[in-house]
C-alpha atoms as a PDB file:
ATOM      1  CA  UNK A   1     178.941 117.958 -61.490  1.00  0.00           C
ATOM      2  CA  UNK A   2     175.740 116.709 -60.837  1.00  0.00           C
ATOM      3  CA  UNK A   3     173.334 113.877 -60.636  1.00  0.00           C
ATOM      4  CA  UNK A   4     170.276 113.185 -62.314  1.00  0.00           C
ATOM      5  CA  UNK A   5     168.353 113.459 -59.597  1.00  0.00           C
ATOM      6  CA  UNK A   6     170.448 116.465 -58.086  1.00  0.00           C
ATOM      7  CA  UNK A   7     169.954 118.206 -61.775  1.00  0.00           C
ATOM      8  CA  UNK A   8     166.133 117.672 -61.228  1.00  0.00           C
ATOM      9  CA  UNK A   9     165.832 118.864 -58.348  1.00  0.00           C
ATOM     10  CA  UNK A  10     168.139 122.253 -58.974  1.00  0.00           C
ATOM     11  CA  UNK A  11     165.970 122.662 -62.275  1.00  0.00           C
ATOM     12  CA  UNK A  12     162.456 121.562 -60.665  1.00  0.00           C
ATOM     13  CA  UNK A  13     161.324 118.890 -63.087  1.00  0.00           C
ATOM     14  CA  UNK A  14     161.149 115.295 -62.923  1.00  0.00           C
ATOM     15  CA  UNK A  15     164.064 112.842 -64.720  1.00  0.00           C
ATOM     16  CA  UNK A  16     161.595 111.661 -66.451  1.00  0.00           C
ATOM     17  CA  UNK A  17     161.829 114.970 -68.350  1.00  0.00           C
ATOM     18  CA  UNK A  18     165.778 115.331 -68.238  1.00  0.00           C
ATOM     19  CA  UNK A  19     165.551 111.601 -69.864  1.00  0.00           C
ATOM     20  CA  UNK A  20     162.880 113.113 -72.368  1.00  0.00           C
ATOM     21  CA  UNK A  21     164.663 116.094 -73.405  1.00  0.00           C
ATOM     22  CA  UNK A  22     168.166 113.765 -73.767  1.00  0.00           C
ATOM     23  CA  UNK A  23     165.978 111.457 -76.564  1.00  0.00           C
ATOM     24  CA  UNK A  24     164.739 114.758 -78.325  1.00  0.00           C
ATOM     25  CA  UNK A  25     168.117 115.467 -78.509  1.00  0.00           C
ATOM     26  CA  UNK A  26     167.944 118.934 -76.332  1.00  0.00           C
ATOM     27  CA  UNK A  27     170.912 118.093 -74.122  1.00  0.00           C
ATOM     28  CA  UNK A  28     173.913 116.823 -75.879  1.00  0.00           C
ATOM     29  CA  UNK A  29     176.012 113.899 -74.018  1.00  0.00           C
ATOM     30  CA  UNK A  30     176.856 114.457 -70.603  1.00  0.00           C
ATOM     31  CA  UNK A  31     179.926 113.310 -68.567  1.00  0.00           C
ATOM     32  CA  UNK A  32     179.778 109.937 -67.029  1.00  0.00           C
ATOM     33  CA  UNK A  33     181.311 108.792 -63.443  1.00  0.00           C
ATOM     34  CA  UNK A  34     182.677 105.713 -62.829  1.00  0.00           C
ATOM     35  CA  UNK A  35     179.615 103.538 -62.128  1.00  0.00           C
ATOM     36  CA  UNK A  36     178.625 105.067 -65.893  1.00  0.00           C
ATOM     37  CA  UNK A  37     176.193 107.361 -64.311  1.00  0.00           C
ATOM     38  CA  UNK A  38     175.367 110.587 -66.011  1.00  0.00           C
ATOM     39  CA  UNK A  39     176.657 113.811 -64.777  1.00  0.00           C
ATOM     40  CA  UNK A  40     175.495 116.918 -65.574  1.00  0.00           C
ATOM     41  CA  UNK A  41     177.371 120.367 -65.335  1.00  0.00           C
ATOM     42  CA  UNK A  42     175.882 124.069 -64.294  1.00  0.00           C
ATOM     43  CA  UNK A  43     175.975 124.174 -68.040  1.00  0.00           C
ATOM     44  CA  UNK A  44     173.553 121.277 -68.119  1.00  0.00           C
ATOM     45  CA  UNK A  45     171.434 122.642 -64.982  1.00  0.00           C
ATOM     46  CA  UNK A  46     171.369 126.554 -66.830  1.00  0.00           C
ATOM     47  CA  UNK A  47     170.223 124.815 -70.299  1.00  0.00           C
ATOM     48  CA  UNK A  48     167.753 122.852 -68.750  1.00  0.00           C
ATOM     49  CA  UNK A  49     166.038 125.774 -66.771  1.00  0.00           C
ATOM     50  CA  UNK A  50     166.396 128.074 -70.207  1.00  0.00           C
ATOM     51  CA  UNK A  51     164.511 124.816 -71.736  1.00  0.00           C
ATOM     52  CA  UNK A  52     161.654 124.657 -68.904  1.00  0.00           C
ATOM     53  CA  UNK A  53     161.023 128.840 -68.909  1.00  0.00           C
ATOM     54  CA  UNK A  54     160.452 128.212 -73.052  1.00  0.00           C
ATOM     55  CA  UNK A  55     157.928 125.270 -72.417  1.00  0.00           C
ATOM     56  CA  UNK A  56     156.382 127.403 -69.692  1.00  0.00           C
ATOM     57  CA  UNK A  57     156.038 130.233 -72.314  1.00  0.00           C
ATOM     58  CA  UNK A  58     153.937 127.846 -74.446  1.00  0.00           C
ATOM     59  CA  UNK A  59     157.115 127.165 -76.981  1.00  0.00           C
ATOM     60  CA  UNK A  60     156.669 123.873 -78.957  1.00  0.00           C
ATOM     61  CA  UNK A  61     159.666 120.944 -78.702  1.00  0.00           C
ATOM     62  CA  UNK A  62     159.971 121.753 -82.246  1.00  0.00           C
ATOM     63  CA  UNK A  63     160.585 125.136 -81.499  1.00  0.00           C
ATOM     64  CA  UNK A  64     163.583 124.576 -78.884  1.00  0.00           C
ATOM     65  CA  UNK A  65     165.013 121.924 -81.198  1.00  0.00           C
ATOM     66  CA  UNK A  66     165.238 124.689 -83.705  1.00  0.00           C
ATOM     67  CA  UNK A  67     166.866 127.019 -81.299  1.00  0.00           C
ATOM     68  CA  UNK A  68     168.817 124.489 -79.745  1.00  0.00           C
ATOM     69  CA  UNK A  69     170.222 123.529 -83.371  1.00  0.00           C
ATOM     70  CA  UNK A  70     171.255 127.211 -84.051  1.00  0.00           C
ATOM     71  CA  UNK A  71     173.086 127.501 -80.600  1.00  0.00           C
ATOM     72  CA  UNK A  72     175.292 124.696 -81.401  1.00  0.00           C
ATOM     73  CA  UNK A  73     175.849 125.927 -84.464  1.00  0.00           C
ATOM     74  CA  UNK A  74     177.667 129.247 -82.792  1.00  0.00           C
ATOM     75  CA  UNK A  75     177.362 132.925 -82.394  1.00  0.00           C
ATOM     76  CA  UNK A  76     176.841 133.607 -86.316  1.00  0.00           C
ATOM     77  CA  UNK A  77     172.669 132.218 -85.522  1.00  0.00           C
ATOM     78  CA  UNK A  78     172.536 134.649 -83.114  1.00  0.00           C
ATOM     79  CA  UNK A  79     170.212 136.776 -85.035  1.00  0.00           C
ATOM     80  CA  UNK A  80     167.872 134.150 -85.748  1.00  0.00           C
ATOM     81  CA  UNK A  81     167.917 133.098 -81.831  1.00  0.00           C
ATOM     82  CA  UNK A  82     167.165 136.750 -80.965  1.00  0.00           C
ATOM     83  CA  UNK A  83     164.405 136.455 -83.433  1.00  0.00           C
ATOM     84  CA  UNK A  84     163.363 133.257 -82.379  1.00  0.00           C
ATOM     85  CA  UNK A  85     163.331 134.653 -78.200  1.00  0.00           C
ATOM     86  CA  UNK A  86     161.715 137.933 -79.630  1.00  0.00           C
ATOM     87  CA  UNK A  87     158.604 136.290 -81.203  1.00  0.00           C
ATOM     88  CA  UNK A  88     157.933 133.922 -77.748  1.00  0.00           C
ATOM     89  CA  UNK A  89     158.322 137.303 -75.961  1.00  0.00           C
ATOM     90  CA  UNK A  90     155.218 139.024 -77.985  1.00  0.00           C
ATOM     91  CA  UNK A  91     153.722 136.033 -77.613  1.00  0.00           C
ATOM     92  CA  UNK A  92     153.806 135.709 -73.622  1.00  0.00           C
ATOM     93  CA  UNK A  93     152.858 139.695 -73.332  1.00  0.00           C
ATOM     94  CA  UNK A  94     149.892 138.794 -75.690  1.00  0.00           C
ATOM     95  CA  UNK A  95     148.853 135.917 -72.950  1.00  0.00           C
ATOM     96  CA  UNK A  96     149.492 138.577 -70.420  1.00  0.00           C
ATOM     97  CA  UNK A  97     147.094 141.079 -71.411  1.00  0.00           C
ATOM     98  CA  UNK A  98     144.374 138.246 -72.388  1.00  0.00           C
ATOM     99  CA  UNK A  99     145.144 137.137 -68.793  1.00  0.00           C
ATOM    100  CA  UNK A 100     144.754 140.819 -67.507  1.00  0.00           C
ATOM    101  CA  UNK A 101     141.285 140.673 -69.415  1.00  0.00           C
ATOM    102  CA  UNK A 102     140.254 137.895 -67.862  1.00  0.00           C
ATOM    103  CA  UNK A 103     141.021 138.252 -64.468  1.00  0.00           C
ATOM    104  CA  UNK A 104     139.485 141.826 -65.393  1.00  0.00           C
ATOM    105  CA  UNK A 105     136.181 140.170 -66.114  1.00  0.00           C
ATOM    106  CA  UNK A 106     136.393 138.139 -62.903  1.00  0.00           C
ATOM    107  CA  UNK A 107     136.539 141.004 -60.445  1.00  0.00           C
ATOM    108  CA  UNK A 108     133.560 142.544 -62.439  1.00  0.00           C
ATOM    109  CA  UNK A 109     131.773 139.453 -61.890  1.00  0.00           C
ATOM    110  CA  UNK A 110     132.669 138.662 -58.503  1.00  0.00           C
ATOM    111  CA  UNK A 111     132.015 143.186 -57.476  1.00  0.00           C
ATOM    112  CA  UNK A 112     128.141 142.098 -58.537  1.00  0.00           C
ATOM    113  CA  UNK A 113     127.879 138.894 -56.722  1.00  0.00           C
ATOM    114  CA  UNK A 114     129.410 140.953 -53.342  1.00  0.00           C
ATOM    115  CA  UNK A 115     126.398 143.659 -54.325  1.00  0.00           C
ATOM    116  CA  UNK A 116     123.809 140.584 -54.542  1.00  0.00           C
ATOM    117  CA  UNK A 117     123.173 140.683 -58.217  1.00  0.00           C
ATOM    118  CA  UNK A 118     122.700 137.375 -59.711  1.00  0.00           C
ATOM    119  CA  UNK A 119     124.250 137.924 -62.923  1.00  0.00           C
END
């Protein structure tokens, strides 16, 4: 079990997050110690980094709550989760290739400013 500040630290935000995510409801009630500090489990830790690799992706709270609902609600969502994963997937290799464009674009601009051209 871990702290708070051990659990941020393993999943590289801040607890201001972990204490964000608990009042959206994204982490359900953790295990206390005996000076009624939370504790968090790998669990926890493996949630919370599945949770920060969606937001990196560009998936809304809304979004996670949804998915987060269907998990707890068992295996029988599991088509709508792979659904759910599937669409954020095409939708971070779509940034990818608009990425690839861009940086694209860059080199072209930067090959004419290494030739002189001022354009």
């Amino acid at each position: 079990m871990f702290t708070i500040g051990q659990t941020a630290e393993k999943v590289g935000i801040n607890i201001g997050a972990i204490r964000f995510y608990e009042r959206k409801g994204l982490l359900d009630t953790v295990e206390r110690d005996s000076n009624n500090n939370c504790l968090y489990s790998d669990y926890d830790i493996n949630w919370l980094l599945f949770i920060r690799c969606l937001r990196e992706t560009g998936m809304s709270l809304e979004e996670i709550q949804r998915y987060y609902e269907l998990v707890k609600e068992g295996v029988g969502t599991l088509p709508e989760r792979t659904e759910l994963v599937q669409a954020q997937r095409a939708k971070l290799l779509a940034d990818i290739e608009e990425k690839k464009r861009q940086m694209i674009r860059l080199e072209e601009k930067l090959e004419r400013y290494y030739r002189g051209e001022n354009y």
